[in-house]
C-alpha atoms as a PDB file:
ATOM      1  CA  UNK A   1      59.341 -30.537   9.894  1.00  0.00           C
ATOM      2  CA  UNK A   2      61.193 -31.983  12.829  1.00  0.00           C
ATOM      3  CA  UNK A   3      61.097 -35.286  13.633  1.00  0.00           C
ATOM      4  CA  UNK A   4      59.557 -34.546  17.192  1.00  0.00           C
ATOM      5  CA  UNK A   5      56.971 -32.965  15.608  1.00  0.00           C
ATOM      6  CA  UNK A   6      55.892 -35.077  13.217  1.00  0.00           C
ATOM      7  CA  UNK A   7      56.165 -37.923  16.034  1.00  0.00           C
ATOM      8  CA  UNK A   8      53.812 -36.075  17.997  1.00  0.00           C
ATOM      9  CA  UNK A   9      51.407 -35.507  15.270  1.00  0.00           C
ATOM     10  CA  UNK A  10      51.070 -39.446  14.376  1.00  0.00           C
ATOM     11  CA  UNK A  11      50.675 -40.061  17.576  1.00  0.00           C
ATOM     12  CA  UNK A  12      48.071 -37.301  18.064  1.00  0.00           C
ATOM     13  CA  UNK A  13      46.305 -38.407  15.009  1.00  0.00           C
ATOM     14  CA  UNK A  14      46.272 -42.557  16.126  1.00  0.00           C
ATOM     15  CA  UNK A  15      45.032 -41.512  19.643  1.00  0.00           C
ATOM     16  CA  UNK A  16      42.546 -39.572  17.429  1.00  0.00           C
ATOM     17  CA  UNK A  17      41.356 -42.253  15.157  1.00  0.00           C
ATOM     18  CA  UNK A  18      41.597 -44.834  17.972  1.00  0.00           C
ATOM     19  CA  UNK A  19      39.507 -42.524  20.110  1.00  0.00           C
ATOM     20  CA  UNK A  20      36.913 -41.863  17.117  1.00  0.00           C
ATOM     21  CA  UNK A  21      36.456 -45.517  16.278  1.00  0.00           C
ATOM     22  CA  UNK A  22      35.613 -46.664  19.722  1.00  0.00           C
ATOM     23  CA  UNK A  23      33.238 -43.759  19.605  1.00  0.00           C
ATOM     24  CA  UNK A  24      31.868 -44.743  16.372  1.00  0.00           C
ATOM     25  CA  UNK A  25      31.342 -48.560  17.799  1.00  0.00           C
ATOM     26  CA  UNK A  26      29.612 -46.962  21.050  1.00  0.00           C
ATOM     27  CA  UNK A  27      26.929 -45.644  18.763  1.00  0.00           C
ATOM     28  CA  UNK A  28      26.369 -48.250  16.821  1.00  0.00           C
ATOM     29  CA  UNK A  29      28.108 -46.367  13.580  1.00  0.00           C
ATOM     30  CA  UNK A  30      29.641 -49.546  11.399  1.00  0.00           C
ATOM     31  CA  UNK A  31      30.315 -47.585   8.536  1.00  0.00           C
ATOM     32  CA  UNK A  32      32.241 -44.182   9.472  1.00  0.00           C
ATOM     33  CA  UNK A  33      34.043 -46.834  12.540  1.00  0.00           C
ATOM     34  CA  UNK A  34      35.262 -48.554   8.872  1.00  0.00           C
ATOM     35  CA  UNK A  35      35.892 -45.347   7.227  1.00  0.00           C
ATOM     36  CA  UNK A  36      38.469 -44.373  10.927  1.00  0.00           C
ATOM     37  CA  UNK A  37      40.372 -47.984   9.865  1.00  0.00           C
ATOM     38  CA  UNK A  38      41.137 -46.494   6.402  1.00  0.00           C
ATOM     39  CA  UNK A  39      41.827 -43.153   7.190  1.00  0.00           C
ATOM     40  CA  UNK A  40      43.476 -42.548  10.401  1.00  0.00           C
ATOM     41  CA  UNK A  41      46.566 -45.085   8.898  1.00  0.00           C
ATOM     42  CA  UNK A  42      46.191 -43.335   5.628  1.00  0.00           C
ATOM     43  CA  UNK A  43      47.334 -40.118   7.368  1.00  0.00           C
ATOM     44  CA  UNK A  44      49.542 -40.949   9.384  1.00  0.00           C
ATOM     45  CA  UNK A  45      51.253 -42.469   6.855  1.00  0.00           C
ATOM     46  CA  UNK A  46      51.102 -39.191   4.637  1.00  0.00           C
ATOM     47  CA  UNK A  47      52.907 -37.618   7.740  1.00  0.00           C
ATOM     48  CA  UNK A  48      55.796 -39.121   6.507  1.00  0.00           C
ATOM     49  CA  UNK A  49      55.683 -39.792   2.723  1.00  0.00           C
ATOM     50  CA  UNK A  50      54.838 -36.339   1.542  1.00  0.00           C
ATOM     51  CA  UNK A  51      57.088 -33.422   1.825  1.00  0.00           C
ATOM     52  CA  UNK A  52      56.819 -30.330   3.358  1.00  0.00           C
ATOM     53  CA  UNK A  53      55.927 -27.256   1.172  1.00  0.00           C
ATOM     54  CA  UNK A  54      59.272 -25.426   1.108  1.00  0.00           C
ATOM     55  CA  UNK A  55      59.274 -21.774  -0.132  1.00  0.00           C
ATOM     56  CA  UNK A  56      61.977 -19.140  -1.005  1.00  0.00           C
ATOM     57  CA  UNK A  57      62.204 -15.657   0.245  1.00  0.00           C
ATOM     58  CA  UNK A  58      61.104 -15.042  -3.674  1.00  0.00           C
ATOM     59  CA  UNK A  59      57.432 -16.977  -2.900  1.00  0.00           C
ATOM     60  CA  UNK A  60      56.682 -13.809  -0.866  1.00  0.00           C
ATOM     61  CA  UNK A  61      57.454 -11.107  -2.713  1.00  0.00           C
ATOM     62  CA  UNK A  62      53.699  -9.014  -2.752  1.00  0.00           C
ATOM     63  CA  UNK A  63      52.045  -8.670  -6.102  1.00  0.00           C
ATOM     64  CA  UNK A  64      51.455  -5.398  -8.179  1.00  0.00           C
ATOM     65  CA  UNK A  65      48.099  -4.556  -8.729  1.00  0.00           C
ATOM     66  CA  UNK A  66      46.799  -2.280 -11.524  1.00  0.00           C
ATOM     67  CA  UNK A  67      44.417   0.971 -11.270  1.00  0.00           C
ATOM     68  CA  UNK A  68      41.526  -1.979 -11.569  1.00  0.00           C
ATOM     69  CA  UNK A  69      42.856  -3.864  -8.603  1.00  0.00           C
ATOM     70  CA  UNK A  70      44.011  -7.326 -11.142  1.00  0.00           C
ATOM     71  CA  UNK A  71      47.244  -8.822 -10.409  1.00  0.00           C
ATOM     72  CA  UNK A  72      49.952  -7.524 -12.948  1.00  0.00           C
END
């Protein structure tokens, strides 16, 4: 993914969880506002530590299918 994009998505997602846990304290909601502290790093973080699925022009070869309709 390019890096402007994944910039833009971690900042998306902190505006997000920023957003949700202000929310969260305007109703009164302790436990979800906790749950936003954990989660909203936790995936922004992911952003950048997993990779991206990659796939060969292979991966989309269609399937066969039998008279039955199974995957051969």
């Amino acid at each position: 993914m390019p890096f402007h994009i994944k910039m833009g998505l971690t900042v998306v997602v902190g505006l997000a969880a920023l957003a949700g846990w202000f929310f969260m304290g305007s109703l009164g909601q302790t436990g979800p506002q906790y749950a936003l502290l954990f989660l909203g790093p936790f995936t922004m973080g992911s952003l950048w530590i997993f990779p991206e699925v990659m796939r060969s022009k292979a991966d989309n070869k269609p399937v066969g299918r039998d008279a039955a309709g199974r995957a051969q």
